[in-house]
N, C-alpha and C. Protein backbone atom coordinates (compact mmCIF):
# COMPACT_ATOMS: atom_id res chain seq x y z
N UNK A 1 8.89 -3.17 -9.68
CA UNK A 1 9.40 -4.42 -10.19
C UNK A 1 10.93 -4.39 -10.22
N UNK A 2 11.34 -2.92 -10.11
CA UNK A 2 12.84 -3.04 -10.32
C UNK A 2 13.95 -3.81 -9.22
N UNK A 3 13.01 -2.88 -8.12
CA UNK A 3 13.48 -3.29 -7.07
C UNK A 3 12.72 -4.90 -6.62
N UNK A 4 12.30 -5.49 -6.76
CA UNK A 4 12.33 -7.22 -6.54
C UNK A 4 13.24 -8.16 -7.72
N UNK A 5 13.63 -7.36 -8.72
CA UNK A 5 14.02 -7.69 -9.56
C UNK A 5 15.63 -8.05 -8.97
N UNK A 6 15.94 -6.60 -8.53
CA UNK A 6 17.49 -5.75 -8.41
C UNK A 6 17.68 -7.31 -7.33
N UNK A 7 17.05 -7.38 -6.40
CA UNK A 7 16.43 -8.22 -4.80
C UNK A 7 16.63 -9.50 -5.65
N UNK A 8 16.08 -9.95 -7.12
CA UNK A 8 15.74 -11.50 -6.91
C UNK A 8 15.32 -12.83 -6.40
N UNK A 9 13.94 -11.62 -6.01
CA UNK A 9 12.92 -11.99 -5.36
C UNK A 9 11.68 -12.50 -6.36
N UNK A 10 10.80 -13.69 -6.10
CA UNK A 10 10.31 -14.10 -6.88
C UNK A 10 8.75 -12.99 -6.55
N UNK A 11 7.97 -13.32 -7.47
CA UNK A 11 6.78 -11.97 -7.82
C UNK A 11 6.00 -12.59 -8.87
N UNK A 12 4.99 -11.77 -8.96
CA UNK A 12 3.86 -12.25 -10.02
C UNK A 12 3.22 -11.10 -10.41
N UNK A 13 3.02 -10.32 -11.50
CA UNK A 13 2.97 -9.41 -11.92
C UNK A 13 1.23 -9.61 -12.79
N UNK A 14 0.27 -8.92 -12.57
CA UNK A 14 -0.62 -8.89 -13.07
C UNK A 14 -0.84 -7.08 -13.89
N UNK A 15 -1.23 -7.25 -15.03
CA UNK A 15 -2.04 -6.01 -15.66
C UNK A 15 -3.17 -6.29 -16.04
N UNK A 16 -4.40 -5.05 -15.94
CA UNK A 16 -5.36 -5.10 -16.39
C UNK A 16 -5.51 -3.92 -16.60
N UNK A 17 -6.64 -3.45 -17.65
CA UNK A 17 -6.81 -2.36 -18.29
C UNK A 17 -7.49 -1.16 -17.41
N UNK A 18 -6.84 -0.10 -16.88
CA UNK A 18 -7.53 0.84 -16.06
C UNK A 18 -8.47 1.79 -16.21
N UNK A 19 -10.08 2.00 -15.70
CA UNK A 19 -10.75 2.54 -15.44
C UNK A 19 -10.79 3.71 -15.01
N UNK A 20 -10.73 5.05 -14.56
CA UNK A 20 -10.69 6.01 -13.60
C UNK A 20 -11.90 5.54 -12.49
N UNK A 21 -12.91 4.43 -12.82
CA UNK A 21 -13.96 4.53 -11.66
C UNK A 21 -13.90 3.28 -11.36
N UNK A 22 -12.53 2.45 -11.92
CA UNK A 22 -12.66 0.76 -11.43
C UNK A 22 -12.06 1.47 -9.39
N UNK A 23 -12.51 0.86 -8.48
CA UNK A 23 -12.54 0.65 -7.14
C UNK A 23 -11.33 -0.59 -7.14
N UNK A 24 -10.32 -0.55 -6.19
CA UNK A 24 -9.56 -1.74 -5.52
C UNK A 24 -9.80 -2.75 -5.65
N UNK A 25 -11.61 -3.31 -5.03
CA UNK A 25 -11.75 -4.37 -5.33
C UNK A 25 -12.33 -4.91 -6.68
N UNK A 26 -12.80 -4.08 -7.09
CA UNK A 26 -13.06 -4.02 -9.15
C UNK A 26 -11.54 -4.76 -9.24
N UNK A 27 -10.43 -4.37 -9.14
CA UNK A 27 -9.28 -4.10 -9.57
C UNK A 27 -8.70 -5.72 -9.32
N UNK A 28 -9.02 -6.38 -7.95
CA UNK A 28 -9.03 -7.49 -7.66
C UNK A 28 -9.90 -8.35 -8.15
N UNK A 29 -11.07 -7.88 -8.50
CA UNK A 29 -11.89 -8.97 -9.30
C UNK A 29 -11.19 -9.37 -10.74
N UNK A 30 -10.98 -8.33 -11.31
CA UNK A 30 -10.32 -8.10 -12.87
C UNK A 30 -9.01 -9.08 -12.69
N UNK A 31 -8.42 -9.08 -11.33
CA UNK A 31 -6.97 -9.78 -12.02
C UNK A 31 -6.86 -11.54 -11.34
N UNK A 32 -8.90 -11.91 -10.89
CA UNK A 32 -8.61 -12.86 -10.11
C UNK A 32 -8.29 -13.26 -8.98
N UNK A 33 -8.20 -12.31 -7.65
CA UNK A 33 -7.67 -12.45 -6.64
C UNK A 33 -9.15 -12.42 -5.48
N UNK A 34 -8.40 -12.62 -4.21
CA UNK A 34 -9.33 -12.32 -3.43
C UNK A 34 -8.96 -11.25 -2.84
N UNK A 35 -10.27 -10.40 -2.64
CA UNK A 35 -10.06 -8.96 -2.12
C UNK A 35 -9.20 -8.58 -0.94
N UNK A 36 -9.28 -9.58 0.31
CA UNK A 36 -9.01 -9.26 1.23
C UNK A 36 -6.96 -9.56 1.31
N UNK A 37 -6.83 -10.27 0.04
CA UNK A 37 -4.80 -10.33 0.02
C UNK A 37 -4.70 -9.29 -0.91
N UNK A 38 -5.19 -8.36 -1.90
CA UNK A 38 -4.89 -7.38 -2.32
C UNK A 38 -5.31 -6.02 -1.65
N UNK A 39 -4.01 -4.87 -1.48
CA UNK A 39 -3.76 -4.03 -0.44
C UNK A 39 -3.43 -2.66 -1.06
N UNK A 40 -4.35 -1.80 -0.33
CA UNK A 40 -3.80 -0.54 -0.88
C UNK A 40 -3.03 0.26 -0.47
N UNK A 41 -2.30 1.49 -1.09
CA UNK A 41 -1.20 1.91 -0.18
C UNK A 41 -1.65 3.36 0.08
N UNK A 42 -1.74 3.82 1.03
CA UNK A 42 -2.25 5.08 1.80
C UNK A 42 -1.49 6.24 2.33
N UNK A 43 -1.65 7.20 1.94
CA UNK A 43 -0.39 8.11 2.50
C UNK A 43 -1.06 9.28 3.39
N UNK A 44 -0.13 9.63 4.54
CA UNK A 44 -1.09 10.66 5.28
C UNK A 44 -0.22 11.26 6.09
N UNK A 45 -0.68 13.20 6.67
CA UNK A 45 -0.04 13.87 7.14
C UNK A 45 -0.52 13.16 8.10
N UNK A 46 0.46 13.47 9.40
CA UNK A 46 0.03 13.27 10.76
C UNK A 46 0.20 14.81 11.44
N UNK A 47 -0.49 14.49 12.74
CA UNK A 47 -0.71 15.97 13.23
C UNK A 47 0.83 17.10 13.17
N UNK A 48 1.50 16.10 13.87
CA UNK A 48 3.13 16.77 13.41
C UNK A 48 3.81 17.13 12.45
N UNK A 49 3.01 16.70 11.45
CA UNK A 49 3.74 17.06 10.15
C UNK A 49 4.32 16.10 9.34
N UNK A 50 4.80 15.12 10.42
CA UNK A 50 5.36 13.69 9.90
C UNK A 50 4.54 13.25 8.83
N UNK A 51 4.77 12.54 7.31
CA UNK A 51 4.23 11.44 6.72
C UNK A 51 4.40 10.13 7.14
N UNK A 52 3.09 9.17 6.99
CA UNK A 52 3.03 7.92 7.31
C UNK A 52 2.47 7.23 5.92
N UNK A 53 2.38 6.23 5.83
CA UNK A 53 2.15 5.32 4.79
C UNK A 53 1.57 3.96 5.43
N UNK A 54 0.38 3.95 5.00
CA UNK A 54 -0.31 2.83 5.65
C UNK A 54 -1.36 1.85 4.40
N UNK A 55 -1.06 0.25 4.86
CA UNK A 55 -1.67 -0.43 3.58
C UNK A 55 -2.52 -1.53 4.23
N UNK A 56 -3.61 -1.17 3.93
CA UNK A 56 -5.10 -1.81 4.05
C UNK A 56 -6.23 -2.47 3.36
N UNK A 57 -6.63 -3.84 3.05
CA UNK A 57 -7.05 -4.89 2.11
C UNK A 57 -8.24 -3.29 1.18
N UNK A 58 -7.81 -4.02 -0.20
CA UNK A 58 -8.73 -3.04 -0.47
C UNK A 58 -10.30 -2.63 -0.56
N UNK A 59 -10.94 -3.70 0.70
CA UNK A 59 -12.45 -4.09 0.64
C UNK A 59 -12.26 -3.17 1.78
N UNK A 60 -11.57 -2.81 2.50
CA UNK A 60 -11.32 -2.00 4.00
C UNK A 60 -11.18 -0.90 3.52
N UNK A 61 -11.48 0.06 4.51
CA UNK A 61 -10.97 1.12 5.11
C UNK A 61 -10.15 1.32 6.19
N UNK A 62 -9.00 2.36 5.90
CA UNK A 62 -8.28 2.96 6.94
C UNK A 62 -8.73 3.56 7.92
N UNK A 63 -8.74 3.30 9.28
CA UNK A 63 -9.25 3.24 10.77
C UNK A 63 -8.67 4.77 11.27
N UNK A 64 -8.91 5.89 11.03
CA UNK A 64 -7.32 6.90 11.31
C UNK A 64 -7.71 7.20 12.68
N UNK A 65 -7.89 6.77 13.56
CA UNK A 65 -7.74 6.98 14.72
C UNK A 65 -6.89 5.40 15.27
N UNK A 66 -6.87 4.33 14.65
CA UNK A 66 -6.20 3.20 14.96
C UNK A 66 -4.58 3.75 14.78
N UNK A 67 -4.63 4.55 12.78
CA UNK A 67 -3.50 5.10 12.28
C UNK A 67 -2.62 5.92 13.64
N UNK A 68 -3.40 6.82 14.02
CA UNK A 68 -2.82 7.69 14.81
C UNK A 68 -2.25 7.13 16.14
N UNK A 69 -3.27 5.91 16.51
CA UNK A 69 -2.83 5.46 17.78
C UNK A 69 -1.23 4.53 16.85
N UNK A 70 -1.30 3.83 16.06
CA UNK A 70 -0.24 3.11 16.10
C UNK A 70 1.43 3.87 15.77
N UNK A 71 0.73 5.15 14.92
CA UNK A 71 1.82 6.21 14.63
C UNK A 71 2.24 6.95 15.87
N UNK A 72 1.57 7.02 16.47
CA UNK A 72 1.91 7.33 17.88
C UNK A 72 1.45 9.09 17.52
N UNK A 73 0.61 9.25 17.18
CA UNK A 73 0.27 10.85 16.93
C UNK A 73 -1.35 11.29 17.14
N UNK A 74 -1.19 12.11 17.43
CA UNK A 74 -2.58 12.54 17.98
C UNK A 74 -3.78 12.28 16.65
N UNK A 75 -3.46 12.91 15.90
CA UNK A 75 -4.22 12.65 14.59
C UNK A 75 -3.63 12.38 13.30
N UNK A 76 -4.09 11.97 12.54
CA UNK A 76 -3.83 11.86 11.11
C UNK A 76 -4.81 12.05 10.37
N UNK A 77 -4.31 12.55 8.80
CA UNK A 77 -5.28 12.85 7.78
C UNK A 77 -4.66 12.40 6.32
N UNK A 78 -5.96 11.85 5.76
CA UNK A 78 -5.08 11.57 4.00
C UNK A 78 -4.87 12.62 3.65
N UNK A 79 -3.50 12.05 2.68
CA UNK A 79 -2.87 13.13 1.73
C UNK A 79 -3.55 13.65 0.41
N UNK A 80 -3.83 14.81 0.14
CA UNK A 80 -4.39 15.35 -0.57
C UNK A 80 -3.53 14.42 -2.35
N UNK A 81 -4.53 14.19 -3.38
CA UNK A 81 -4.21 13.77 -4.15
C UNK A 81 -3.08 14.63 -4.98
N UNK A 82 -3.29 15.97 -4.73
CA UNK A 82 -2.63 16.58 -5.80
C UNK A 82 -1.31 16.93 -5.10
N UNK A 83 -0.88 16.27 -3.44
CA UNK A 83 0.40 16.59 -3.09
C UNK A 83 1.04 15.02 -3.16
N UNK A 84 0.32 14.14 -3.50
CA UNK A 84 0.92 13.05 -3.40
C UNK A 84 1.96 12.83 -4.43
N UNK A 85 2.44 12.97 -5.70
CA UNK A 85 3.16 13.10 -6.36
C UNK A 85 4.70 13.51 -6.08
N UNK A 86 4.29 14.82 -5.72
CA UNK A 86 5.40 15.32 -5.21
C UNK A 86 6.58 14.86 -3.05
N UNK A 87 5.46 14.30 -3.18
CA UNK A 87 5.91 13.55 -1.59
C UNK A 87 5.94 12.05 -1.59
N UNK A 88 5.55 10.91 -2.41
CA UNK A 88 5.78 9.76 -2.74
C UNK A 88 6.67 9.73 -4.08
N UNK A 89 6.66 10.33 -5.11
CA UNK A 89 6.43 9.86 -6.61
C UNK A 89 5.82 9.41 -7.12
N UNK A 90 4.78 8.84 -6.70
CA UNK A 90 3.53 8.43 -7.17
C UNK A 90 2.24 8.98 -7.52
N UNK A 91 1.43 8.24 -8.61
CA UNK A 91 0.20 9.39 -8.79
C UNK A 91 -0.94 8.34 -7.67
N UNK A 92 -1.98 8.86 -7.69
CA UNK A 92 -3.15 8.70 -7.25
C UNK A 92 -3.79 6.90 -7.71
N UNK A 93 -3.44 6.09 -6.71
CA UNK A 93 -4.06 4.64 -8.02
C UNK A 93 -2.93 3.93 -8.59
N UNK A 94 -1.96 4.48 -8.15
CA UNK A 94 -0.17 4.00 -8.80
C UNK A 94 0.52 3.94 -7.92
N UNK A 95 0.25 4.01 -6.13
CA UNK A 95 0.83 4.21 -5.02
C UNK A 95 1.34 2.77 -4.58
N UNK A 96 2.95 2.70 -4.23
CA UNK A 96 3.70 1.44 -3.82
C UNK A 96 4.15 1.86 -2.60
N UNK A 97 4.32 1.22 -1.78
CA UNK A 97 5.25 1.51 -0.63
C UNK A 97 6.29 0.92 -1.44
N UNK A 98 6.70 0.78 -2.40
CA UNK A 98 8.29 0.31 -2.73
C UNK A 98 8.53 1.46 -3.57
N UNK A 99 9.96 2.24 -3.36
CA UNK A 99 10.76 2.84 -4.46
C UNK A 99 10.24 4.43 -4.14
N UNK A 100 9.15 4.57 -2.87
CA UNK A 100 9.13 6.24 -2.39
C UNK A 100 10.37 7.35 -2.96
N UNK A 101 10.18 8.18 -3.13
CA UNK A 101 11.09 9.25 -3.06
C UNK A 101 12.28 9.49 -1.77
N UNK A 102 11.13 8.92 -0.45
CA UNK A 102 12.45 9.00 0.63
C UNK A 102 11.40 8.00 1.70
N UNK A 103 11.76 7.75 2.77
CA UNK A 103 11.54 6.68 3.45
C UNK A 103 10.53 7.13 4.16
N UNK A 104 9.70 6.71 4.43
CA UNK A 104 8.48 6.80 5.43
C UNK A 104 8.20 5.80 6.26
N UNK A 105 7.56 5.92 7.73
CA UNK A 105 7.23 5.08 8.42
C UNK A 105 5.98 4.45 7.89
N UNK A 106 5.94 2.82 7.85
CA UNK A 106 4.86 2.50 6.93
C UNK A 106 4.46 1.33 7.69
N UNK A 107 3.12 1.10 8.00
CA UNK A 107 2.28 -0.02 8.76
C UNK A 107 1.02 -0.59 7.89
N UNK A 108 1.22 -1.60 7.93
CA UNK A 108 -0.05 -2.81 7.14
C UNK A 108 -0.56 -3.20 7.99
N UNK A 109 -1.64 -3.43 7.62
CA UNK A 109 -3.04 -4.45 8.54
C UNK A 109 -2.30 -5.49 9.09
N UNK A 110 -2.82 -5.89 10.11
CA UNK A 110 -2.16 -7.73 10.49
C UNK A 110 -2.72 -8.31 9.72
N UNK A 111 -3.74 -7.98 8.90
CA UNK A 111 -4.99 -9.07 8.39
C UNK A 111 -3.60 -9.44 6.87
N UNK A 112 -2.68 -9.19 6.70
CA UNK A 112 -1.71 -9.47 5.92
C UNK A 112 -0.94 -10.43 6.23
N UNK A 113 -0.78 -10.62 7.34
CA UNK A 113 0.08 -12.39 8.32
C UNK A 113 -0.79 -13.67 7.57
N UNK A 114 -2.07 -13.54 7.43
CA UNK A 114 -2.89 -14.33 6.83
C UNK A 114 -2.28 -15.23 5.87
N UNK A 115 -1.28 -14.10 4.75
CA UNK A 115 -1.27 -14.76 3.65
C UNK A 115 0.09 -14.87 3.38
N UNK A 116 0.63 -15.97 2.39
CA UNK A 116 1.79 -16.04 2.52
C UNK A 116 2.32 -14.71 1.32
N UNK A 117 1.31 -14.47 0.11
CA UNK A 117 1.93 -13.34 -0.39
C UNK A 117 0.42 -12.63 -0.63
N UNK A 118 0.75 -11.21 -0.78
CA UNK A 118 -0.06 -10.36 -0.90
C UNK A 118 0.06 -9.48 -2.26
N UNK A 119 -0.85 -8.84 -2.85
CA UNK A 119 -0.69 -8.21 -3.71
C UNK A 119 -1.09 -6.59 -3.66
N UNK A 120 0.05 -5.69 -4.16
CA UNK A 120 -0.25 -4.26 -4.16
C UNK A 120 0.84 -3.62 -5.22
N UNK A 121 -0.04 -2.54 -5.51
CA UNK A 121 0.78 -1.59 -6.90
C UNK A 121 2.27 -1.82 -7.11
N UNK A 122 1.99 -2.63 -8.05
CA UNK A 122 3.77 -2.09 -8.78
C UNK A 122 4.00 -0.77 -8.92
N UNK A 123 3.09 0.58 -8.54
CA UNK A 123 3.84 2.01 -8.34
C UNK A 123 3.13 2.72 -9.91
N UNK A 124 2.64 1.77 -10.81
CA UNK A 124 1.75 2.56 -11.94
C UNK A 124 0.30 2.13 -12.16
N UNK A 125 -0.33 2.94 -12.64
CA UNK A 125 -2.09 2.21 -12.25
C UNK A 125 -2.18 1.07 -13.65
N UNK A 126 -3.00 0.31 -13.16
CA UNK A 126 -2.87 -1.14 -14.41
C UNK A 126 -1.97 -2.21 -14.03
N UNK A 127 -0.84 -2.30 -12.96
CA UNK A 127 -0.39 -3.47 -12.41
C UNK A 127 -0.22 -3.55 -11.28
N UNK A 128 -0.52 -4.52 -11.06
CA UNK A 128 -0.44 -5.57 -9.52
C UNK A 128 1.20 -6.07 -9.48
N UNK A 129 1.42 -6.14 -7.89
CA UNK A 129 2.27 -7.52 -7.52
C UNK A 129 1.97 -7.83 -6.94
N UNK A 130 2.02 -9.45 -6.68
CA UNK A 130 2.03 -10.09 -5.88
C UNK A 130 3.18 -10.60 -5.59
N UNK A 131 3.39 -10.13 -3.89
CA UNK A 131 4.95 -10.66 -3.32
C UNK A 131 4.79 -11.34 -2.20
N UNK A 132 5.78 -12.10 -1.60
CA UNK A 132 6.00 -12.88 -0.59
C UNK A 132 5.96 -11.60 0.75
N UNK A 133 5.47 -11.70 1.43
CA UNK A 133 5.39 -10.34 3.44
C UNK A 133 7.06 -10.32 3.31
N UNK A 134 7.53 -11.98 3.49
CA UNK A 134 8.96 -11.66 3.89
C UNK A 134 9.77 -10.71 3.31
N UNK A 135 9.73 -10.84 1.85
CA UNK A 135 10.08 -10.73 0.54
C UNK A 135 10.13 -8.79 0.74
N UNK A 136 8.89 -8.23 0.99
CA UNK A 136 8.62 -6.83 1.10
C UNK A 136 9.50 -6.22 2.19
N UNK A 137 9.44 -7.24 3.15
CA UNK A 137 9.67 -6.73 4.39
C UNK A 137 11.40 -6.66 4.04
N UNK A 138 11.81 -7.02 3.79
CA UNK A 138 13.24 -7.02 3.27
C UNK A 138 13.75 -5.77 2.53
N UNK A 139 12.39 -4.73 1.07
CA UNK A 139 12.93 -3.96 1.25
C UNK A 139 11.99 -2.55 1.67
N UNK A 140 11.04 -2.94 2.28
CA UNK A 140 10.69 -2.27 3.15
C UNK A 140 10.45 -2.23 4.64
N UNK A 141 10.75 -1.00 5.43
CA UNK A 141 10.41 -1.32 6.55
C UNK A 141 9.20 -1.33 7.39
N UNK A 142 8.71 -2.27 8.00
CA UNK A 142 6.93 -1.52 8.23
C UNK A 142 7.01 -2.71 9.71
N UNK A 143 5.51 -2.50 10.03
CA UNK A 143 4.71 -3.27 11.10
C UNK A 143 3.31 -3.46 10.95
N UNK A 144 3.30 -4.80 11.29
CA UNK A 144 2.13 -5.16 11.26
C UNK A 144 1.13 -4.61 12.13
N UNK A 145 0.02 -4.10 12.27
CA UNK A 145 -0.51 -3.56 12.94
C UNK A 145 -2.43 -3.44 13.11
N UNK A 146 -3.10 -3.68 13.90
CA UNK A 146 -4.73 -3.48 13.60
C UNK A 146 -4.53 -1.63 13.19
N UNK A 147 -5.09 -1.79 11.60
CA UNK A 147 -5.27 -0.31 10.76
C UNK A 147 -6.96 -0.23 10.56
N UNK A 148 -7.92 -1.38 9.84
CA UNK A 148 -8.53 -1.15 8.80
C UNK A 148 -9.90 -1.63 9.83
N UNK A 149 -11.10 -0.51 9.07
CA UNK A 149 -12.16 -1.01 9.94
C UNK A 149 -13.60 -1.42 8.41
C-alpha cells in the first residue's frame, strides 16, 4: 500500500480474517470478488538459478512448462516455502510482486487484460488490493503472458 500510496495511485484495499486452510479462492469469496480478477503471486527457481515471479487467477494453476517457455528456461520449479522469505520478503500467503527485496522478472496471465483492475496481496496475509494493470505496471515490471492451466 505504501508504494501506491508513495505513486498516488487510486486502490481498494480489502481485509478479511485469515485461515491457514482458507484457499485463494475462499479468500475471493470472503472479500466478494470474482475468482478469476483475483491473482496470486508465485515465486520460482528456474533451471539457471535465475528467480522468476509469476501471477495466476487464483482458481488456476501455474502451467511451469508455459513458465519456462515464457522465461525462456528450460525448466522451472516453485520456491520452497521456507526460502521464500528470505528471497522476496515475504511469507507464504503474504506474497506481492510489489516492494520485493530486489527485482525479479515477473509475468501474469493475459487472462488479466480482461479486467480493468485486478486484485492481489498487499504483501501480508488478510489483505487484498485491488489496482488498476496500468497502475501496477508502472511500478512493476512484467508481461503479459499464457501462464495458467
Amino acid at each position: 500500500m505504501r508504494v501506491f500510496d508513495a505513486h498516488k495511485f487510486d486502490y481498494e484495499c480489502f481485509t478479511y480474517t485469515a485461515d491457514p486452510s482458507m484457499s485463494g479462492v475462499d479468500v475471493a469469496c470472503e472479500i466478494g470478488l470474482d475468482a478469476d480478477s483475483v491473482f496470486k503471486t508465485l515465486v520460482a527457481r528456474c533451471r539457471s538459478g535465475k528467480i522468476c515471479v509469476f501471477m495466476v487467477p487464483v482458481a488456476k494453476e501455474l502451467d511451469l512448462k508455459k513458465a519456462a517457455l515464457v522465461s525462456g528456461e528450460k525448466s522451472v520449479s516453485m520456491l520452497k516455502s521456507k526460502e521464500l522469505l528470505g528471497v522476496t520478503g515475504y511469507v507464504h500467503g503474504g506474497c506481492s510482486p510489489v516492494g520485493m527485496k530486489k527485482i525479479f522478472d515477473t509475468y501474469i496471465d493475459e487472462s488479466a487484460a480482461k479486467y480493468e483492475r485486478i486484485t492481489l496481496s498487499a504483501g501480508r496475509i488478510g489483505t487484498q488490493l485491488r489496482v488498476r494493470l496500468s497502475d501496477l505496471m508502472k511500478v512493476v515490471e512484467f508481461r503479459l503472458c499464457d501462464l495458467a492451466k
